[in-house]
N, C-alpha and C. Protein backbone atom coordinates (compact mmCIF):
# COMPACT_ATOMS: atom_id res chain seq x y z
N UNK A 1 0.83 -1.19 0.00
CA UNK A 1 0.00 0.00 0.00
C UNK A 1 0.88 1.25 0.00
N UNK A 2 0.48 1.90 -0.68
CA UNK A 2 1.25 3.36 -0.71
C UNK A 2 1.03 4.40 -0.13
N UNK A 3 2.20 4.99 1.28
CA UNK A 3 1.98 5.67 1.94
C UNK A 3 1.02 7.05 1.74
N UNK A 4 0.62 7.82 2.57
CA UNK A 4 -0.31 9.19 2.18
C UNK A 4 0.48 10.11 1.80
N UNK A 5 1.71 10.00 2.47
CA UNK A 5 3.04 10.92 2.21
C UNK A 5 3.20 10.78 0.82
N UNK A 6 3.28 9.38 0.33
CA UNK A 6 3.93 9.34 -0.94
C UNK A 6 2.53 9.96 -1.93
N UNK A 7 1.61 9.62 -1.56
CA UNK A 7 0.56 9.76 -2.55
C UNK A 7 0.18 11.66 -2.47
N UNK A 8 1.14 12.58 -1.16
CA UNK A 8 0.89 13.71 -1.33
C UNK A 8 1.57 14.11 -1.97
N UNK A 9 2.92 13.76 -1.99
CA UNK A 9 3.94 14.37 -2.37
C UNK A 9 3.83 13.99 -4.16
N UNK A 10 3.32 13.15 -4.58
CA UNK A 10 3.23 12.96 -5.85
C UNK A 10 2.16 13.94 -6.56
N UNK A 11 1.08 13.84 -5.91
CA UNK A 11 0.23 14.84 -6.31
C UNK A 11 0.71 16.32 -6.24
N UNK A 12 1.17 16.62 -5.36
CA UNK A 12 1.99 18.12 -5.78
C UNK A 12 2.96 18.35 -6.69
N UNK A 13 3.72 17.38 -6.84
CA UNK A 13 4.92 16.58 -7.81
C UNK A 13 3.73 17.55 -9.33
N UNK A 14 2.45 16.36 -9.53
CA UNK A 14 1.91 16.81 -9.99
C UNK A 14 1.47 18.44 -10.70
N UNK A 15 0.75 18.47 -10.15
CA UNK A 15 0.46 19.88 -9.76
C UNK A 15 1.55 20.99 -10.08
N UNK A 16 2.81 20.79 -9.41
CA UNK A 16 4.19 21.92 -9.89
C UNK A 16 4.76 21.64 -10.72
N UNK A 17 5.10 20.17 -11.12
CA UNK A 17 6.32 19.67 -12.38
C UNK A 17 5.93 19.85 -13.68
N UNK A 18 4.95 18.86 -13.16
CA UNK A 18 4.54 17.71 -14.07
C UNK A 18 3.55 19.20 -15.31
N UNK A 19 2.90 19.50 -15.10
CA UNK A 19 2.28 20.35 -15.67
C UNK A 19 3.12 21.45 -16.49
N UNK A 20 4.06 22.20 -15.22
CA UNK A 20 4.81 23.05 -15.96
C UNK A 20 5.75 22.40 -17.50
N UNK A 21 6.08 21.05 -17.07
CA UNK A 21 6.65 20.03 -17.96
C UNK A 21 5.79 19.49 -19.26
N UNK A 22 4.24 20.07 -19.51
CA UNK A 22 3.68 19.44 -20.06
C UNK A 22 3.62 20.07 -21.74
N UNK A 23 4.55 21.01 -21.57
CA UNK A 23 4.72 21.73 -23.42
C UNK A 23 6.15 21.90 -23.51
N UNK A 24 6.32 21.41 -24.81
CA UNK A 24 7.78 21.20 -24.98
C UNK A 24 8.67 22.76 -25.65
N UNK A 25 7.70 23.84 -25.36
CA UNK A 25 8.34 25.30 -25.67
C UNK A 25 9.44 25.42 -24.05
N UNK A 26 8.44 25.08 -23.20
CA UNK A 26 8.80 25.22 -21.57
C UNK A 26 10.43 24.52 -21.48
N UNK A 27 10.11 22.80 -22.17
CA UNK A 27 11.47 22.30 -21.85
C UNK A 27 12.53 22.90 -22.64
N UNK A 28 12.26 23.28 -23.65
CA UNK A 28 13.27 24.09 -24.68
C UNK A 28 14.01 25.32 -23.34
N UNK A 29 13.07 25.84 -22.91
CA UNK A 29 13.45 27.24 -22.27
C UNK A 29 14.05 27.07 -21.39
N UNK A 30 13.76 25.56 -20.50
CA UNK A 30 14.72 25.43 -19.53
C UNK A 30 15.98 24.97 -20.13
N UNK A 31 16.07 23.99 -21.20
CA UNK A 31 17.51 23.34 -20.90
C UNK A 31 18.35 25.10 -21.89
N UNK A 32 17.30 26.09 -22.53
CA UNK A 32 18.13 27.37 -23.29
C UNK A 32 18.68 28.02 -21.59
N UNK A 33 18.17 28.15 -20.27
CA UNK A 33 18.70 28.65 -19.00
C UNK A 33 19.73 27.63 -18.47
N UNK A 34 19.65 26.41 -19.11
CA UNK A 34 20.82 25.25 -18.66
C UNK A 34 22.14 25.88 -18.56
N UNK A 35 22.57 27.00 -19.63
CA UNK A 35 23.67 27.62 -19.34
C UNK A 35 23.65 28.50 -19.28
N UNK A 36 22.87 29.31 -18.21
CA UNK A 36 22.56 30.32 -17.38
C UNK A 36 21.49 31.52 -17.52
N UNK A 37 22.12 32.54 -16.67
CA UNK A 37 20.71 33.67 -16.97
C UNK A 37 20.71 34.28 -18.38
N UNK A 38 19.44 34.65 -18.51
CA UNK A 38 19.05 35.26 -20.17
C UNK A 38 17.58 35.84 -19.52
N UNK A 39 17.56 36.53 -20.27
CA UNK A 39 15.95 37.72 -20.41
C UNK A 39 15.76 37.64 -21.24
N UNK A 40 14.77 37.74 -21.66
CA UNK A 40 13.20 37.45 -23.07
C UNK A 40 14.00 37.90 -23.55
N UNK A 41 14.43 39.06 -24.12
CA UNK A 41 14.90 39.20 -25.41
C UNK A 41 16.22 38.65 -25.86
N UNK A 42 17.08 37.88 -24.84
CA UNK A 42 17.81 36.70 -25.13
C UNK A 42 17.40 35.75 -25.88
N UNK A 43 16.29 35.17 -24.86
CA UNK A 43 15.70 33.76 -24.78
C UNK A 43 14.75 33.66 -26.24
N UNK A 44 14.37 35.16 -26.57
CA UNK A 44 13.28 35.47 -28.14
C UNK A 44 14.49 34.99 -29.25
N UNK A 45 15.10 35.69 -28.97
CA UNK A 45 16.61 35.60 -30.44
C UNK A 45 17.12 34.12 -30.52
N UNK A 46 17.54 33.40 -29.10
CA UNK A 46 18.00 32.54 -29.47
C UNK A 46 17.27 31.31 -29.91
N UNK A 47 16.04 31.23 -29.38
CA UNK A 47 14.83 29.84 -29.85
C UNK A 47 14.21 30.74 -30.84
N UNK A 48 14.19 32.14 -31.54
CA UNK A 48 13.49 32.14 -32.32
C UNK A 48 11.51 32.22 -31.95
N UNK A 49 11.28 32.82 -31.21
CA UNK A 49 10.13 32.32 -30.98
C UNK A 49 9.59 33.80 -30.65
N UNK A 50 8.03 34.42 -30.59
CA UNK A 50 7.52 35.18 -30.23
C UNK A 50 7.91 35.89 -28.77
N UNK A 51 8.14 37.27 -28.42
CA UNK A 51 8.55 37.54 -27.16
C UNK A 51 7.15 37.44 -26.31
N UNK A 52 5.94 37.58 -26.57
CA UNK A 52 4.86 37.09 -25.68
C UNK A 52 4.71 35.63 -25.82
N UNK A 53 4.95 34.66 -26.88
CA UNK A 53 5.23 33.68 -26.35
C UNK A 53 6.31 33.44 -25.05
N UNK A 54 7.18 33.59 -25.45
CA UNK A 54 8.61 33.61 -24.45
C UNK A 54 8.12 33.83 -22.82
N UNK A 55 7.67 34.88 -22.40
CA UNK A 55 7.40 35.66 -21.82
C UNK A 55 5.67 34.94 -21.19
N UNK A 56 4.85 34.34 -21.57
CA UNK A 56 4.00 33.29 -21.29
C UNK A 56 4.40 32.06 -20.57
N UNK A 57 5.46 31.51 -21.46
CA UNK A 57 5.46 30.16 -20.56
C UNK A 57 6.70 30.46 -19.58
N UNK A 58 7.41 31.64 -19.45
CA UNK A 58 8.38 31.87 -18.29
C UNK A 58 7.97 32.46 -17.20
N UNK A 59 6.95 32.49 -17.16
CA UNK A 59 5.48 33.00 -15.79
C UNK A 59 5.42 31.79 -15.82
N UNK A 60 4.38 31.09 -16.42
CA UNK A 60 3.94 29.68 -15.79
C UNK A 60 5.41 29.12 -15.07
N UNK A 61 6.70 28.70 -15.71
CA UNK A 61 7.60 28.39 -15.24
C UNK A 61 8.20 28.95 -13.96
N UNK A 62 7.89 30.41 -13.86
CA UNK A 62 7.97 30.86 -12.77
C UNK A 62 7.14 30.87 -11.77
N UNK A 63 5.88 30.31 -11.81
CA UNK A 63 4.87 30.62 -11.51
C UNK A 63 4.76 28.59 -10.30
N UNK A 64 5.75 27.62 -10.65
CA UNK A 64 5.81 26.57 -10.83
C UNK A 64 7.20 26.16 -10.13
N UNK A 65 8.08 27.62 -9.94
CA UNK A 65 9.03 27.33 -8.91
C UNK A 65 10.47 26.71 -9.48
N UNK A 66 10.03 26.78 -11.03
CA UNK A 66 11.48 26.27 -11.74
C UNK A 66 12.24 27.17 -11.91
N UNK A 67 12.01 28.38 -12.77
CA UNK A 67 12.83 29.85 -13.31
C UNK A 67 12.45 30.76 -11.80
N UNK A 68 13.61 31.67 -11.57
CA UNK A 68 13.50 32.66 -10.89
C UNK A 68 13.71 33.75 -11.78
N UNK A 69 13.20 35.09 -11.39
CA UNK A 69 13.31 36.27 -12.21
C UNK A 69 13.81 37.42 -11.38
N UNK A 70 15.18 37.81 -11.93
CA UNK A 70 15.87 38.78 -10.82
C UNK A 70 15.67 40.48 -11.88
N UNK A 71 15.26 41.23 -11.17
CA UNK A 71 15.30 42.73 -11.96
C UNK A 71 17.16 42.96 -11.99
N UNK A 72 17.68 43.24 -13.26
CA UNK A 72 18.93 43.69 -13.60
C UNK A 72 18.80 45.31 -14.38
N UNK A 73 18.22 46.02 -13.68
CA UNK A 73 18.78 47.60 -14.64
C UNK A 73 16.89 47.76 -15.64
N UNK A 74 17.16 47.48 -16.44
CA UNK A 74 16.04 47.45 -17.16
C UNK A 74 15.27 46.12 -17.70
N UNK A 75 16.48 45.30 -17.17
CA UNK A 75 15.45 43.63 -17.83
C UNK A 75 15.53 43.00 -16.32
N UNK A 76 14.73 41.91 -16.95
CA UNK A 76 14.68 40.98 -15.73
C UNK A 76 15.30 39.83 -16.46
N UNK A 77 16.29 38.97 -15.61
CA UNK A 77 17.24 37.71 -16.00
C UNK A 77 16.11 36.19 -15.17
N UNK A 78 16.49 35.83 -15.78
CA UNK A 78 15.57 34.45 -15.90
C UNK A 78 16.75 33.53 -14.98
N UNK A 79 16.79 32.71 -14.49
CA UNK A 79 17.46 31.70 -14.45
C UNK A 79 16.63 30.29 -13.47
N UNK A 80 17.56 29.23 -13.57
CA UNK A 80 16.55 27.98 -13.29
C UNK A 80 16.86 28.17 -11.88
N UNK A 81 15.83 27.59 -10.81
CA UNK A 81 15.72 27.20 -9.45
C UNK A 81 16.98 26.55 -8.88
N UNK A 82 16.76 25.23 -9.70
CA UNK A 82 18.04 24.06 -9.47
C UNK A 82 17.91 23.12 -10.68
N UNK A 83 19.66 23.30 -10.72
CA UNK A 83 20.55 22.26 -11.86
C UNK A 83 19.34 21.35 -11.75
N UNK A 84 19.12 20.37 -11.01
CA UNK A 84 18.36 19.10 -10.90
C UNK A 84 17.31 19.20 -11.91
N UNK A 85 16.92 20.35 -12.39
CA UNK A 85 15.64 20.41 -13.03
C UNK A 85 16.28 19.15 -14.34
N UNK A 86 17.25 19.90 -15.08
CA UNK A 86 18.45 19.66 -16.38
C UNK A 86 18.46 18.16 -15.69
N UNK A 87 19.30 17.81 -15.04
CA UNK A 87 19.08 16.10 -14.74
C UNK A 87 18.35 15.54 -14.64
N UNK A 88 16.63 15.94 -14.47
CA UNK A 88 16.06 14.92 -14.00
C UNK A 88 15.27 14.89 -16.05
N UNK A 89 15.59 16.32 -16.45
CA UNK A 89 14.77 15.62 -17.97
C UNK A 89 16.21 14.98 -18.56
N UNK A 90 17.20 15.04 -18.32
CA UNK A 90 18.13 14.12 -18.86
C UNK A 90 17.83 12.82 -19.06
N UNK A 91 17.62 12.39 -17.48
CA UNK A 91 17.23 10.89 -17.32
C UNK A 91 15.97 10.17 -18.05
N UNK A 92 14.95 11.78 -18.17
CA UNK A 92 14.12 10.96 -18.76
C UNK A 92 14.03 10.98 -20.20
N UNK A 93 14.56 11.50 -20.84
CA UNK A 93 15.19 11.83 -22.54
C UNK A 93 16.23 10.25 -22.36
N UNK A 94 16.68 10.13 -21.76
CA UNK A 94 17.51 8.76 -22.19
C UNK A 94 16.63 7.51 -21.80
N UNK A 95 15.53 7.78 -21.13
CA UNK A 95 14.80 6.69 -21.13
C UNK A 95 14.21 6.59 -22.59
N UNK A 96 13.57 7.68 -22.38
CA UNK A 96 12.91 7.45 -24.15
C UNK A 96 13.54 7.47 -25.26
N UNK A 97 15.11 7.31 -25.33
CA UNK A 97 15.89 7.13 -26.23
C UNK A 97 16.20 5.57 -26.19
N UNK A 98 16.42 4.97 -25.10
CA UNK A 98 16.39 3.74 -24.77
C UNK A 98 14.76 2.74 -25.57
N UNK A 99 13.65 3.31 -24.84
CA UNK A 99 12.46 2.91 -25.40
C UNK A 99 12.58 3.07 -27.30
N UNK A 100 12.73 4.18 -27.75
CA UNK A 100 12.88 4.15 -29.15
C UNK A 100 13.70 3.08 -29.34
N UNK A 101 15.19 3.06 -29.04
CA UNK A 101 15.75 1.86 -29.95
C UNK A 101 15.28 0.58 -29.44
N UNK A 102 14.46 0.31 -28.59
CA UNK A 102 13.61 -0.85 -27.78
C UNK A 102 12.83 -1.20 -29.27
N UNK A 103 11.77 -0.53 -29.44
CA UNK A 103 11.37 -0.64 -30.46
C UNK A 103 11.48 -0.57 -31.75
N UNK A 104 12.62 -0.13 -32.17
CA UNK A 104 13.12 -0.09 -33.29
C UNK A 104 13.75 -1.78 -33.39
N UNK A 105 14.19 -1.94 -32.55
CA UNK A 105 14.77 -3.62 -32.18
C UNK A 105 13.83 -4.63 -33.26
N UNK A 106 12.46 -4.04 -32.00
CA UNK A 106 11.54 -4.86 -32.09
C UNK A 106 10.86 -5.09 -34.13
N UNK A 107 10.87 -4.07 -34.69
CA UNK A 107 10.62 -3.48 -35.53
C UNK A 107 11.52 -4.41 -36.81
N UNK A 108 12.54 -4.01 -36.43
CA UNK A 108 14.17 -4.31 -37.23
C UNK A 108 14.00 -6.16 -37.41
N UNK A 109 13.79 -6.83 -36.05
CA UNK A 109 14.04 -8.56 -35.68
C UNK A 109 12.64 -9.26 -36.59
């Protein structure tokens, strides 16, 4: 049986990660802060992408406890909470790299 602890802590898991994790503009933006602070009009130039896009999902992200937003002069710098964020989609990008050639196996035999 699975503790209440575990079944709270997952549901918030929920609720903060998992969600913020659920559009792949978001994961782009974190692993683009993987090597450090940038402000929208960094983060616009280098993915290429709308600055109210940009600027949308780095609220939710902030909003979710991953990106912090520090005022610098006239911009605000973005940067991630904790490294761990970058490791933990590592692990799971090599799972599903693993699963692909799983099935490609399967596919191939």
């Amino acid at each position: 049986m699975l503790s209440p602890t575990l079944i709270q802590e997952i549901t918030q898991l929920h609720a903060d990660f998992c969600s913020a994790l659920a559009d792949s503009t978001r994961l782009i933006l974190l692993y683009a802060l993987a090597d450090g602070p940038r402000n929208v009009s960094e983060l616009t130039e280098q993915l290429e992408l709308p600055q109210p896009t940009v600027s949308r999902h780095l609220k939710i992200l902030r909003e979710r406890g991953m990106v912090t937003a520090t005022r610098q002069g006239m911009t605000v710098q973005y940067s991630l909470t904790d490294e761990r964020i970058i490791q933990a989609l590592d692990i799971l990008r090599a799972i599903m790299r693993d699963r692909i050639q799983y099935h490609a196996s399967l596919i191939a035999a």
